[in-house]
PDB file of N, CA and C in Angstrom:
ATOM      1  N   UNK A   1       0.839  -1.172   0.000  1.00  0.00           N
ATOM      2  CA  UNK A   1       0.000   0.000   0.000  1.00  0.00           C
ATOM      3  C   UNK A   1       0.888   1.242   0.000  1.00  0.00           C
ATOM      4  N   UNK A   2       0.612   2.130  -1.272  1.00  0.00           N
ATOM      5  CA  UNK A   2       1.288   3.551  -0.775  1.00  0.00           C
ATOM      6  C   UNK A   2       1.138   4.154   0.252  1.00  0.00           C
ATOM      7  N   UNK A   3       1.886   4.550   1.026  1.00  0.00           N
ATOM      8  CA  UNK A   3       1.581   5.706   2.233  1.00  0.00           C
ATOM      9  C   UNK A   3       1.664   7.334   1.300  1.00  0.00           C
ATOM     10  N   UNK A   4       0.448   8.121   1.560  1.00  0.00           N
ATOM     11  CA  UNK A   4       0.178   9.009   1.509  1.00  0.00           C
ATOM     12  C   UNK A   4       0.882  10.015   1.915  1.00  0.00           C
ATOM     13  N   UNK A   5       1.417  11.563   1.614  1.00  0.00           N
ATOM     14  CA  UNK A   5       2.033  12.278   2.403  1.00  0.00           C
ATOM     15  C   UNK A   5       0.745  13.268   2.553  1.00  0.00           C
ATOM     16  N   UNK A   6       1.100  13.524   3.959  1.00  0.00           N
ATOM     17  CA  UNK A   6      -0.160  14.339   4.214  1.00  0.00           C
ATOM     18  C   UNK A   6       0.291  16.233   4.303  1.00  0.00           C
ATOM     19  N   UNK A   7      -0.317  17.207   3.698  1.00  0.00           N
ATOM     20  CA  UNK A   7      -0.337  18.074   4.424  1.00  0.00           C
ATOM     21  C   UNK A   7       0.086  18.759   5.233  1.00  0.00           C
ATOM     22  N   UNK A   8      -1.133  18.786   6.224  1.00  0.00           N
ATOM     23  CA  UNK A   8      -1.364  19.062   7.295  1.00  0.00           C
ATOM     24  C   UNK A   8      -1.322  18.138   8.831  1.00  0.00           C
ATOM     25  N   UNK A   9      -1.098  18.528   9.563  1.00  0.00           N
ATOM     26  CA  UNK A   9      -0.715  17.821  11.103  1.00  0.00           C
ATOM     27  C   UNK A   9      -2.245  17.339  11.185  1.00  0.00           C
ATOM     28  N   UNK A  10      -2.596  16.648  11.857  1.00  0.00           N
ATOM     29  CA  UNK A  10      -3.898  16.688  13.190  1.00  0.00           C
ATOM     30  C   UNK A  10      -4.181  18.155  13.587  1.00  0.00           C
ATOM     31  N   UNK A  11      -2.837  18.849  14.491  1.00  0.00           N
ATOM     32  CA  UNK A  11      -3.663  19.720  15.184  1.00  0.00           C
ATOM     33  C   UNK A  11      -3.850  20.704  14.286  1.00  0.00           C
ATOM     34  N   UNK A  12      -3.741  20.700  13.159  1.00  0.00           N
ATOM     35  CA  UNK A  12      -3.938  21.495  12.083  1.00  0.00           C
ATOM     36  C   UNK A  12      -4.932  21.772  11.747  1.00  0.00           C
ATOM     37  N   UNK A  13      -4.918  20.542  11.582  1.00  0.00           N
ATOM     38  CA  UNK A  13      -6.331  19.853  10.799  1.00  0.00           C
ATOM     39  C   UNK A  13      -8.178  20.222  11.513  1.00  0.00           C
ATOM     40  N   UNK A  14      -7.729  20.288  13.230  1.00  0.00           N
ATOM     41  CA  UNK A  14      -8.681  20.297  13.892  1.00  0.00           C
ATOM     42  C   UNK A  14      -8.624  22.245  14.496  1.00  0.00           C
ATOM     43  N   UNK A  15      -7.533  22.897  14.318  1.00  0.00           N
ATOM     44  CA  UNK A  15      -7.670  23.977  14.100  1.00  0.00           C
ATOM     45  C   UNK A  15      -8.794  24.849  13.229  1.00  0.00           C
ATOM     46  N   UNK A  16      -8.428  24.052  12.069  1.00  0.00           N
ATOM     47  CA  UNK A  16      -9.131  24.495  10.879  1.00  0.00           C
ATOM     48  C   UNK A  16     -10.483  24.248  10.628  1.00  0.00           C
ATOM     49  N   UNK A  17     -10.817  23.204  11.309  1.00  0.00           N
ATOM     50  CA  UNK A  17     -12.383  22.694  11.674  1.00  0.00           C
ATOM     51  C   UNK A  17     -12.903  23.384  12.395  1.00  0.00           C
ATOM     52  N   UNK A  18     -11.829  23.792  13.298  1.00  0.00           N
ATOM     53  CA  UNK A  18     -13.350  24.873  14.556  1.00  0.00           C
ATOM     54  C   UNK A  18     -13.691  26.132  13.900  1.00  0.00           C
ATOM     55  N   UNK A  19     -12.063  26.636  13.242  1.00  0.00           N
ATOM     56  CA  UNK A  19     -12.700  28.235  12.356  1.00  0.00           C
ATOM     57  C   UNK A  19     -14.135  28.022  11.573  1.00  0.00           C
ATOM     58  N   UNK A  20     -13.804  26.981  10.673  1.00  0.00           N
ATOM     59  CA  UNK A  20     -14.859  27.042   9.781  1.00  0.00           C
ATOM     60  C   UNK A  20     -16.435  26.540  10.117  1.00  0.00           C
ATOM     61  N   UNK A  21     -15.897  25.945  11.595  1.00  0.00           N
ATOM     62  CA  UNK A  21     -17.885  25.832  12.429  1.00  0.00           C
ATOM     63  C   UNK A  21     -17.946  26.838  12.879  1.00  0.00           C
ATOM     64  N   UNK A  22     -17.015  27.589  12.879  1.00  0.00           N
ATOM     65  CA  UNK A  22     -17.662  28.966  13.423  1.00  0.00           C
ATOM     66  C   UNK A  22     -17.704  30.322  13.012  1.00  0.00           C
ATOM     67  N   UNK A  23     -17.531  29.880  11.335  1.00  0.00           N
ATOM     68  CA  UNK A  23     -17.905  30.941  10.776  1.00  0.00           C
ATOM     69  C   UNK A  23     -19.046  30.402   9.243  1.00  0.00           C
ATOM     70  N   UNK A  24     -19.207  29.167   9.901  1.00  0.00           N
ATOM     71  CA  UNK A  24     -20.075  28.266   9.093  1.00  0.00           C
ATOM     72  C   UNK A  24     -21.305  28.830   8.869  1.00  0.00           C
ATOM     73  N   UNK A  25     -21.822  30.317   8.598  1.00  0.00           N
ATOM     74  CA  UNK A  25     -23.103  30.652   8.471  1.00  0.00           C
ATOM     75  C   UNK A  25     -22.875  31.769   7.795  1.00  0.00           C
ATOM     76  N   UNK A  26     -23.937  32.281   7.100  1.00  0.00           N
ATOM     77  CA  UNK A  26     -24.133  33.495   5.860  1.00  0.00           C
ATOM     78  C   UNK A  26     -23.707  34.562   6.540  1.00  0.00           C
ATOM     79  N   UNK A  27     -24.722  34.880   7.641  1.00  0.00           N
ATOM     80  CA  UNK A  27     -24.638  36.060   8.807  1.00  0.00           C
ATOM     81  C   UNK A  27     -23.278  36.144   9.401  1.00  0.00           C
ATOM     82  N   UNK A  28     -22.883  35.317   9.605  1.00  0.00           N
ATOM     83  CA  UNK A  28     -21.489  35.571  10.427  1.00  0.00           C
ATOM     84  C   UNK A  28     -20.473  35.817   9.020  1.00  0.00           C
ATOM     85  N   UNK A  29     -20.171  35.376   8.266  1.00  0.00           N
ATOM     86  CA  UNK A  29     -19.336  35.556   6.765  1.00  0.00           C
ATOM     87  C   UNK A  29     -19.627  36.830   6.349  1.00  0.00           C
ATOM     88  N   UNK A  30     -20.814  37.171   6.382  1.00  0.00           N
ATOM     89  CA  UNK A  30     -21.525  38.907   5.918  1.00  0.00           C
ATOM     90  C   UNK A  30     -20.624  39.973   7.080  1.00  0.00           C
ATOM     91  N   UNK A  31     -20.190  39.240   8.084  1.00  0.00           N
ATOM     92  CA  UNK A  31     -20.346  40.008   9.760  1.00  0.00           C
ATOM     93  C   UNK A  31     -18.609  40.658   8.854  1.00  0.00           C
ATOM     94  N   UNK A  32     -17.399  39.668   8.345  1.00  0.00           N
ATOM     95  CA  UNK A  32     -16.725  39.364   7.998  1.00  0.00           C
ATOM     96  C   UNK A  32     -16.176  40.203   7.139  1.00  0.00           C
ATOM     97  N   UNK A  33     -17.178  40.076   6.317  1.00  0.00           N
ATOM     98  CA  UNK A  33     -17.112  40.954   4.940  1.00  0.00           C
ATOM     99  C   UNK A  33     -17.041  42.808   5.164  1.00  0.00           C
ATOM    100  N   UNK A  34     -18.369  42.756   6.534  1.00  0.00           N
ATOM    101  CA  UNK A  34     -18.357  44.119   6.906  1.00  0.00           C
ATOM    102  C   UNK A  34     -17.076  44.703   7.903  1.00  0.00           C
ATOM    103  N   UNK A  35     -16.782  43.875   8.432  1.00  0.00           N
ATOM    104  CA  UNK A  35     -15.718  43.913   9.476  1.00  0.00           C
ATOM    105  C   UNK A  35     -14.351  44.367   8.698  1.00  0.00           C
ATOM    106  N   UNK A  36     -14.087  43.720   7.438  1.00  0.00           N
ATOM    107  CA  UNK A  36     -13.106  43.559   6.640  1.00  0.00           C
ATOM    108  C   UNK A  36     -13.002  44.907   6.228  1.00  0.00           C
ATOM    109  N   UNK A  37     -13.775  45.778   5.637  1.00  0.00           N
ATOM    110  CA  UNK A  37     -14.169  46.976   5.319  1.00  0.00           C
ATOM    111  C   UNK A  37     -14.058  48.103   6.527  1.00  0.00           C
ATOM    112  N   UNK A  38     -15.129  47.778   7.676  1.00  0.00           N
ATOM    113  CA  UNK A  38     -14.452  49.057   8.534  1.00  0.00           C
ATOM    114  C   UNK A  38     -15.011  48.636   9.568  1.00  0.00           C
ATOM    115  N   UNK A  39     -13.957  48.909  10.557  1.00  0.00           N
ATOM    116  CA  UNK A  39     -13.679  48.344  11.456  1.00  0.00           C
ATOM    117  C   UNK A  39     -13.338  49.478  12.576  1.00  0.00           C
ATOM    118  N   UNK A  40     -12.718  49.579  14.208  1.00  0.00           N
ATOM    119  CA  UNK A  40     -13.819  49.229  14.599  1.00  0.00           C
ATOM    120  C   UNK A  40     -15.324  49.184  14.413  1.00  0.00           C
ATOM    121  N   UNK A  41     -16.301  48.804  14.824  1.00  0.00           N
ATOM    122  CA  UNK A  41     -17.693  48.889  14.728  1.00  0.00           C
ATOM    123  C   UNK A  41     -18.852  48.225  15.560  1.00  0.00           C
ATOM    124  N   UNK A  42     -19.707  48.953  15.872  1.00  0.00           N
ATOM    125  CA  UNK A  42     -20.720  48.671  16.961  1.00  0.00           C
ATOM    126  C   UNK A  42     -21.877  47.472  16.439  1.00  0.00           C
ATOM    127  N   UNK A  43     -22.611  46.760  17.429  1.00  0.00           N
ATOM    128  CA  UNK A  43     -23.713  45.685  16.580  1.00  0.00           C
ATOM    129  C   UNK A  43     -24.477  46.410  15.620  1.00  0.00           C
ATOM    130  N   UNK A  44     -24.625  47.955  16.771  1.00  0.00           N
ATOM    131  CA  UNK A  44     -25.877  48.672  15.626  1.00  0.00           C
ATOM    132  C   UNK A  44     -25.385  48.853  14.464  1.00  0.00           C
ATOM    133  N   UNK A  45     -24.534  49.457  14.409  1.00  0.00           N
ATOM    134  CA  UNK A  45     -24.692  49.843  13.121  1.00  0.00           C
ATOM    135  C   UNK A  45     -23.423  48.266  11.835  1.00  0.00           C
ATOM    136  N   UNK A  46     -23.211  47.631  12.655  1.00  0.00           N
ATOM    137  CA  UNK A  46     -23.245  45.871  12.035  1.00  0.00           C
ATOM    138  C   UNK A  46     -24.661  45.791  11.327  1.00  0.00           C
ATOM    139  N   UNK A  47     -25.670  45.771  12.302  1.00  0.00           N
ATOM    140  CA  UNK A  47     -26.794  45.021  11.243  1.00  0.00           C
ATOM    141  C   UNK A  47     -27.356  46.322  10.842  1.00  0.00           C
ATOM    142  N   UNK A  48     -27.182  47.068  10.952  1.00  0.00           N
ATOM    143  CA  UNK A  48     -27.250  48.259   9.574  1.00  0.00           C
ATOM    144  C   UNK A  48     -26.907  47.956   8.189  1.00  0.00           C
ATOM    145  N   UNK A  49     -25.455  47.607   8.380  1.00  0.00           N
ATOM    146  CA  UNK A  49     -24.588  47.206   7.132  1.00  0.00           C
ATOM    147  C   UNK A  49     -25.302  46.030   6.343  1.00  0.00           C
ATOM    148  N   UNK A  50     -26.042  44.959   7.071  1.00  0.00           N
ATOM    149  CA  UNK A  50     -26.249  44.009   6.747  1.00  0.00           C
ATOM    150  C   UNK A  50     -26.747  43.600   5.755  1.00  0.00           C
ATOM    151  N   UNK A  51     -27.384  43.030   4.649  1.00  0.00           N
ATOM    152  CA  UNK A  51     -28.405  42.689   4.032  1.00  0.00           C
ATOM    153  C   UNK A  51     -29.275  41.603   4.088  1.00  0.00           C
ATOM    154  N   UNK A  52     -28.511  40.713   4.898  1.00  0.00           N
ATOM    155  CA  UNK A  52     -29.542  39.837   5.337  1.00  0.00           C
ATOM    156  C   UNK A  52     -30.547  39.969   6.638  1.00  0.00           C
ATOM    157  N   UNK A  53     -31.542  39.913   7.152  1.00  0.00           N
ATOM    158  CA  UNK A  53     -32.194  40.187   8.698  1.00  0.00           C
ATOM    159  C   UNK A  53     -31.674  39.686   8.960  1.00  0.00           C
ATOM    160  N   UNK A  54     -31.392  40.242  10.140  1.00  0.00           N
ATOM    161  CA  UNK A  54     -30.797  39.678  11.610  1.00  0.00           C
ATOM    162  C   UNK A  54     -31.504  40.612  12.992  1.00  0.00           C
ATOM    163  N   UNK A  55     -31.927  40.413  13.691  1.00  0.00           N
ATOM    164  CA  UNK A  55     -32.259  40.515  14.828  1.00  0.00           C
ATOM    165  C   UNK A  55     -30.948  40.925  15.342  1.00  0.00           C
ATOM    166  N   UNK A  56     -30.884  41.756  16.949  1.00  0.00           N
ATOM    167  CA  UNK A  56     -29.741  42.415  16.814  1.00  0.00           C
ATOM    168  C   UNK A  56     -29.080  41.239  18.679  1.00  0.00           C
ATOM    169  N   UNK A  57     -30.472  40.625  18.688  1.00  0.00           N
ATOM    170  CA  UNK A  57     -29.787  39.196  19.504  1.00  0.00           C
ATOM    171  C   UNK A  57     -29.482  38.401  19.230  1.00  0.00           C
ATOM    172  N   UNK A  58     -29.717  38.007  18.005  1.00  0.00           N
ATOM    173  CA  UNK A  58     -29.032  36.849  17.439  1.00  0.00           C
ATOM    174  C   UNK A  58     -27.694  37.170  16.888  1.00  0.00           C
ATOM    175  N   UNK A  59     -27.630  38.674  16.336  1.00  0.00           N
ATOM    176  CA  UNK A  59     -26.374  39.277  15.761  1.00  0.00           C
ATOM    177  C   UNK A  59     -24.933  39.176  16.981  1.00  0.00           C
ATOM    178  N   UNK A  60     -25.536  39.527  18.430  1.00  0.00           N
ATOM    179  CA  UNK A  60     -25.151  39.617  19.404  1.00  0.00           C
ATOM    180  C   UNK A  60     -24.629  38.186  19.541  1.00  0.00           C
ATOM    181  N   UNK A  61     -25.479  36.872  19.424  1.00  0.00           N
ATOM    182  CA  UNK A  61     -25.061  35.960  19.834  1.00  0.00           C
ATOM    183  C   UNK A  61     -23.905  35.234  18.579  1.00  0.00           C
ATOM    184  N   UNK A  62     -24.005  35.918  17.159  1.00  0.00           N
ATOM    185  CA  UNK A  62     -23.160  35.297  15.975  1.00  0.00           C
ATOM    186  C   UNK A  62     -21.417  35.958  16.917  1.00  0.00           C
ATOM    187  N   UNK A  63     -21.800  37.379  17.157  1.00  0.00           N
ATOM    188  CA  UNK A  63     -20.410  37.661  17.384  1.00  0.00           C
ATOM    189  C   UNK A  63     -19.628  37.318  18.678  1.00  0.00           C
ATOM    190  N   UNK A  64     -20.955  36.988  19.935  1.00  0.00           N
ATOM    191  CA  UNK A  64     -20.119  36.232  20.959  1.00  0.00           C
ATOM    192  C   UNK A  64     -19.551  34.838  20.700  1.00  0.00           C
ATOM    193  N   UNK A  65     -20.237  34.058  19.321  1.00  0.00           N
ATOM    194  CA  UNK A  65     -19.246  32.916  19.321  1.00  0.00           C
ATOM    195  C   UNK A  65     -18.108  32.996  18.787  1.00  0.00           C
ATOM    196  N   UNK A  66     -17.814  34.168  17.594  1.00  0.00           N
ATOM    197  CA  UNK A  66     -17.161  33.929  16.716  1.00  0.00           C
ATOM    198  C   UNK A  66     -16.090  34.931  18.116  1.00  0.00           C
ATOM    199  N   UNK A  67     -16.231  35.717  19.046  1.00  0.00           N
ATOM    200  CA  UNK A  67     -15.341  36.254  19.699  1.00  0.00           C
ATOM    201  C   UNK A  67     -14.810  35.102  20.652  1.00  0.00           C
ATOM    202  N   UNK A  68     -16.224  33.943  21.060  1.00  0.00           N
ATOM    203  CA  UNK A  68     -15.350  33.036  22.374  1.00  0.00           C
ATOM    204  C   UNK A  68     -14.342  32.277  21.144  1.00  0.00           C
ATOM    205  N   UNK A  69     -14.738  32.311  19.600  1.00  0.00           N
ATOM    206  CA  UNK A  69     -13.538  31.243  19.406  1.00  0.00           C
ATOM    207  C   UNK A  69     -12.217  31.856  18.345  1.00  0.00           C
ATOM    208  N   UNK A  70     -12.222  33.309  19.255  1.00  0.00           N
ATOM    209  CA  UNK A  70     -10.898  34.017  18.627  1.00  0.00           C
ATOM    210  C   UNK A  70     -11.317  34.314  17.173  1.00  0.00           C
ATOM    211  N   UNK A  71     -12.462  34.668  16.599  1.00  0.00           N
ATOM    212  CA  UNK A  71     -12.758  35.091  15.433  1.00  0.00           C
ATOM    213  C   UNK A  71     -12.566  36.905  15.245  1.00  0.00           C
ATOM    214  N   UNK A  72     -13.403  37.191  15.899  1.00  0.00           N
ATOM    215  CA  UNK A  72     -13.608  38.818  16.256  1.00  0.00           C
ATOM    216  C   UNK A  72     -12.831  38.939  17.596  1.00  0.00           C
ATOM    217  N   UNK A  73     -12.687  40.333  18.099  1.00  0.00           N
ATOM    218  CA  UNK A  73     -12.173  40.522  19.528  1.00  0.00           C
ATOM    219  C   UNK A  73     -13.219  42.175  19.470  1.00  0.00           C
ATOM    220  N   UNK A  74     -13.710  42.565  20.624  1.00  0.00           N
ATOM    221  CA  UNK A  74     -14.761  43.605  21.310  1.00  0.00           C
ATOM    222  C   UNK A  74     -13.371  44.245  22.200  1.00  0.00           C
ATOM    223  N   UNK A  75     -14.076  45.860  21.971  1.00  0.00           N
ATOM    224  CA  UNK A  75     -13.311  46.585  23.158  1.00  0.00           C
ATOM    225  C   UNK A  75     -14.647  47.887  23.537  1.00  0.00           C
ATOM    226  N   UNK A  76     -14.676  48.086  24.828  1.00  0.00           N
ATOM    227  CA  UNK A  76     -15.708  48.884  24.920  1.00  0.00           C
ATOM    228  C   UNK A  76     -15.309  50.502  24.785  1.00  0.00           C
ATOM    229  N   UNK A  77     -15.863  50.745  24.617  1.00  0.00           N
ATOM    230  CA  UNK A  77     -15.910  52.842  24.262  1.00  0.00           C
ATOM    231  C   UNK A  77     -17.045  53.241  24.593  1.00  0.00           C
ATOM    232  N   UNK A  78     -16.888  53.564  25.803  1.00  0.00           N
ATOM    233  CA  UNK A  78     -17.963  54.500  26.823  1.00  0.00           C
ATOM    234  C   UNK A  78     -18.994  52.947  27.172  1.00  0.00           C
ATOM    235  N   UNK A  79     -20.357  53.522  26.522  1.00  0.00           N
ATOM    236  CA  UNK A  79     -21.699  52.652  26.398  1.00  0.00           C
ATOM    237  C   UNK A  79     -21.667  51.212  25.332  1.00  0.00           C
ATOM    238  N   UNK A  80     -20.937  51.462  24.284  1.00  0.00           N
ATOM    239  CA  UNK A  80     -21.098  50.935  23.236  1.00  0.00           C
ATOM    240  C   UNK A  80     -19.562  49.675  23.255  1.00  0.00           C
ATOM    241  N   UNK A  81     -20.044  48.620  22.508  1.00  0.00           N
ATOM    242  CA  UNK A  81     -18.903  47.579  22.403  1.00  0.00           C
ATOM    243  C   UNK A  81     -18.707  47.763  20.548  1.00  0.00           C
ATOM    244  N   UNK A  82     -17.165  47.912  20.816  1.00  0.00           N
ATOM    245  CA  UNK A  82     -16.727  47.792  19.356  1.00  0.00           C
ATOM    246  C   UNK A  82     -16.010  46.434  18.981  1.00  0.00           C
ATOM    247  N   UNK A  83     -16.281  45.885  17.957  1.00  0.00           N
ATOM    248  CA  UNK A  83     -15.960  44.652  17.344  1.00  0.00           C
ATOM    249  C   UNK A  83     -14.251  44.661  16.170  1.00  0.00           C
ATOM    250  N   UNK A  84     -13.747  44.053  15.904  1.00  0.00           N
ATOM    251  CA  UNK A  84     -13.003  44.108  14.804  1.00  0.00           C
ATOM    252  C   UNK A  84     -12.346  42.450  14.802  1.00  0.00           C
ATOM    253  N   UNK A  85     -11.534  42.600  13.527  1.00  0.00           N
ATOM    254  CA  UNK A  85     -11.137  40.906  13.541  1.00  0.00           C
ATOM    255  C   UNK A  85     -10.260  40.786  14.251  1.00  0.00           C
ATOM    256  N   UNK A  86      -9.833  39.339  14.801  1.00  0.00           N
ATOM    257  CA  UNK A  86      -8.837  39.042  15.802  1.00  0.00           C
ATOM    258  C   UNK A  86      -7.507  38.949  15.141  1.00  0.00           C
ATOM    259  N   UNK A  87      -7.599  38.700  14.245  1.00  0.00           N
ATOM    260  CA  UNK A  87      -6.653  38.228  13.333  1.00  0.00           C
ATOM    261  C   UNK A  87      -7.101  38.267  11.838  1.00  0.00           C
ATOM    262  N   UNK A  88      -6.204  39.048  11.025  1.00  0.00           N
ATOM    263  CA  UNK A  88      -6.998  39.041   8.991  1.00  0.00           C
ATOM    264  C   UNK A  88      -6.464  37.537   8.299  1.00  0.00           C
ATOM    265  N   UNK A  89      -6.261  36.435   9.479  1.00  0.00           N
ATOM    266  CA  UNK A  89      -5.665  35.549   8.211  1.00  0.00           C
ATOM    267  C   UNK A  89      -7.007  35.232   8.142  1.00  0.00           C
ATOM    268  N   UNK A  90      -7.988  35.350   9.139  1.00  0.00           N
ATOM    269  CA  UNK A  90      -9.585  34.870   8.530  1.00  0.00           C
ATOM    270  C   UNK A  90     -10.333  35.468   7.419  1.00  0.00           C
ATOM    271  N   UNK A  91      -9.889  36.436   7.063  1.00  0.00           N
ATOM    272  CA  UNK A  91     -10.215  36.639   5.700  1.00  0.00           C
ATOM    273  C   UNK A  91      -9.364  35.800   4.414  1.00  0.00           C
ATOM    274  N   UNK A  92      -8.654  35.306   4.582  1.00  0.00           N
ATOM    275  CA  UNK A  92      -8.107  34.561   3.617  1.00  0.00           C
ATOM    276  C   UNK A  92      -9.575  33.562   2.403  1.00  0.00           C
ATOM    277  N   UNK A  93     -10.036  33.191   3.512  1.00  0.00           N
ATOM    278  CA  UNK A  93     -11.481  32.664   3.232  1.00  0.00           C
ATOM    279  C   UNK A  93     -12.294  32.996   2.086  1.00  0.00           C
ATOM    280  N   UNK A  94     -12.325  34.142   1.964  1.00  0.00           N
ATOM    281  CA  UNK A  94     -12.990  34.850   0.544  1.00  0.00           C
ATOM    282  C   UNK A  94     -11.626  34.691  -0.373  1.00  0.00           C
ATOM    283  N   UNK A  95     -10.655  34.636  -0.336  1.00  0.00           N
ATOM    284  CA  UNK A  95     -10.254  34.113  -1.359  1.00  0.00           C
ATOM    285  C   UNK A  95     -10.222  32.766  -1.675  1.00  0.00           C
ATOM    286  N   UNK A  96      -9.944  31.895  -1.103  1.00  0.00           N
ATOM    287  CA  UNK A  96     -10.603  30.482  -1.323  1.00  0.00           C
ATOM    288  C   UNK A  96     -12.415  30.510  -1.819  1.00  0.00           C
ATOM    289  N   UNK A  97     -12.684  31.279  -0.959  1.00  0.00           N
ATOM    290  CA  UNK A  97     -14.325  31.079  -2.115  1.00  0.00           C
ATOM    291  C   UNK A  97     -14.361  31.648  -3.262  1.00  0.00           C
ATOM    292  N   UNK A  98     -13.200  32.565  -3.675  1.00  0.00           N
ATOM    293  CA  UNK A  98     -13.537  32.895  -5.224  1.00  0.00           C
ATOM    294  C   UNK A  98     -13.035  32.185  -6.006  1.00  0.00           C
ATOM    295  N   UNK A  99     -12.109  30.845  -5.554  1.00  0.00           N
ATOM    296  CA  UNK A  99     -11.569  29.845  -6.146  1.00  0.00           C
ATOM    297  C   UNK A  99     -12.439  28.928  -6.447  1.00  0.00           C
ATOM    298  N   UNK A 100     -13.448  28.930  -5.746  1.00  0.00           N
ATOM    299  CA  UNK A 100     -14.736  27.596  -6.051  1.00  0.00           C
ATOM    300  C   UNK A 100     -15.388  27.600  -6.805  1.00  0.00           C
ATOM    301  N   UNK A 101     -15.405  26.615  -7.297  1.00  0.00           N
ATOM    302  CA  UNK A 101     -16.382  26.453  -8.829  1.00  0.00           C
ATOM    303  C   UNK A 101     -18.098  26.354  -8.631  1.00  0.00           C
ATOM    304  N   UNK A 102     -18.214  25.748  -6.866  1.00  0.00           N
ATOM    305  CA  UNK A 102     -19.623  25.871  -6.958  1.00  0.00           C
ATOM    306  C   UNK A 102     -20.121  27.086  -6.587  1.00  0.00           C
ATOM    307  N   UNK A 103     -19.968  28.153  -6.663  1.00  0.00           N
ATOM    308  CA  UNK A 103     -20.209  29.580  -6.109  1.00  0.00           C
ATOM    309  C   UNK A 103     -20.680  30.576  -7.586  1.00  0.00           C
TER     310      UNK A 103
END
């Protein structure tokens, strides 16, 4: 049997699995797109930007996951919580989707 050369490690591998469950949804990828563009920025005016509905608790709850899993990071200013990315290699992502043929 050939042995295969692989890639990627395991913990690589399972790195890369949690990003993408947790940015595994339209709303949160849109969140992404807007984030990518301008940044800091508040929920309100997040689902301002938006085009898809979102409720601004559910918006609340897309960005507390994508913040518990190091997606976004929040800093507060006065009343208001500002959002931005934790890191831009997560945008890399839209370029892999403009590579896809099913899109």
């Amino acid at each position: 049997m050939k042995e295969t050369k692989r890639k990627f490690s395991v913990d690589q591998l399972q790195k890369v699995a949690k990003v993408l469950k947790t940015i595994a949804h339209p709303v949160k990828l849109e969140i992404l797109e807007i984030l990518e563009a301008e940044e800091p920025i508040d929920v309100s005016t997040i689902r301002d930007r938006l085009e898809a509905s979102c409720e601004v608790s559910m918006l609340s709850h897309h960005l507390s996951k994508m913040k518990d899993n190091g997606i976004v990071k929040s800093e507060k200013q006065g009343k208001r919580v500002l959002y931005r990315i934790a890191d831009r290699y997560i945008l890399n992502i839209f370029d892999c989707m403009e590579g896809c043929d099913f899109l």
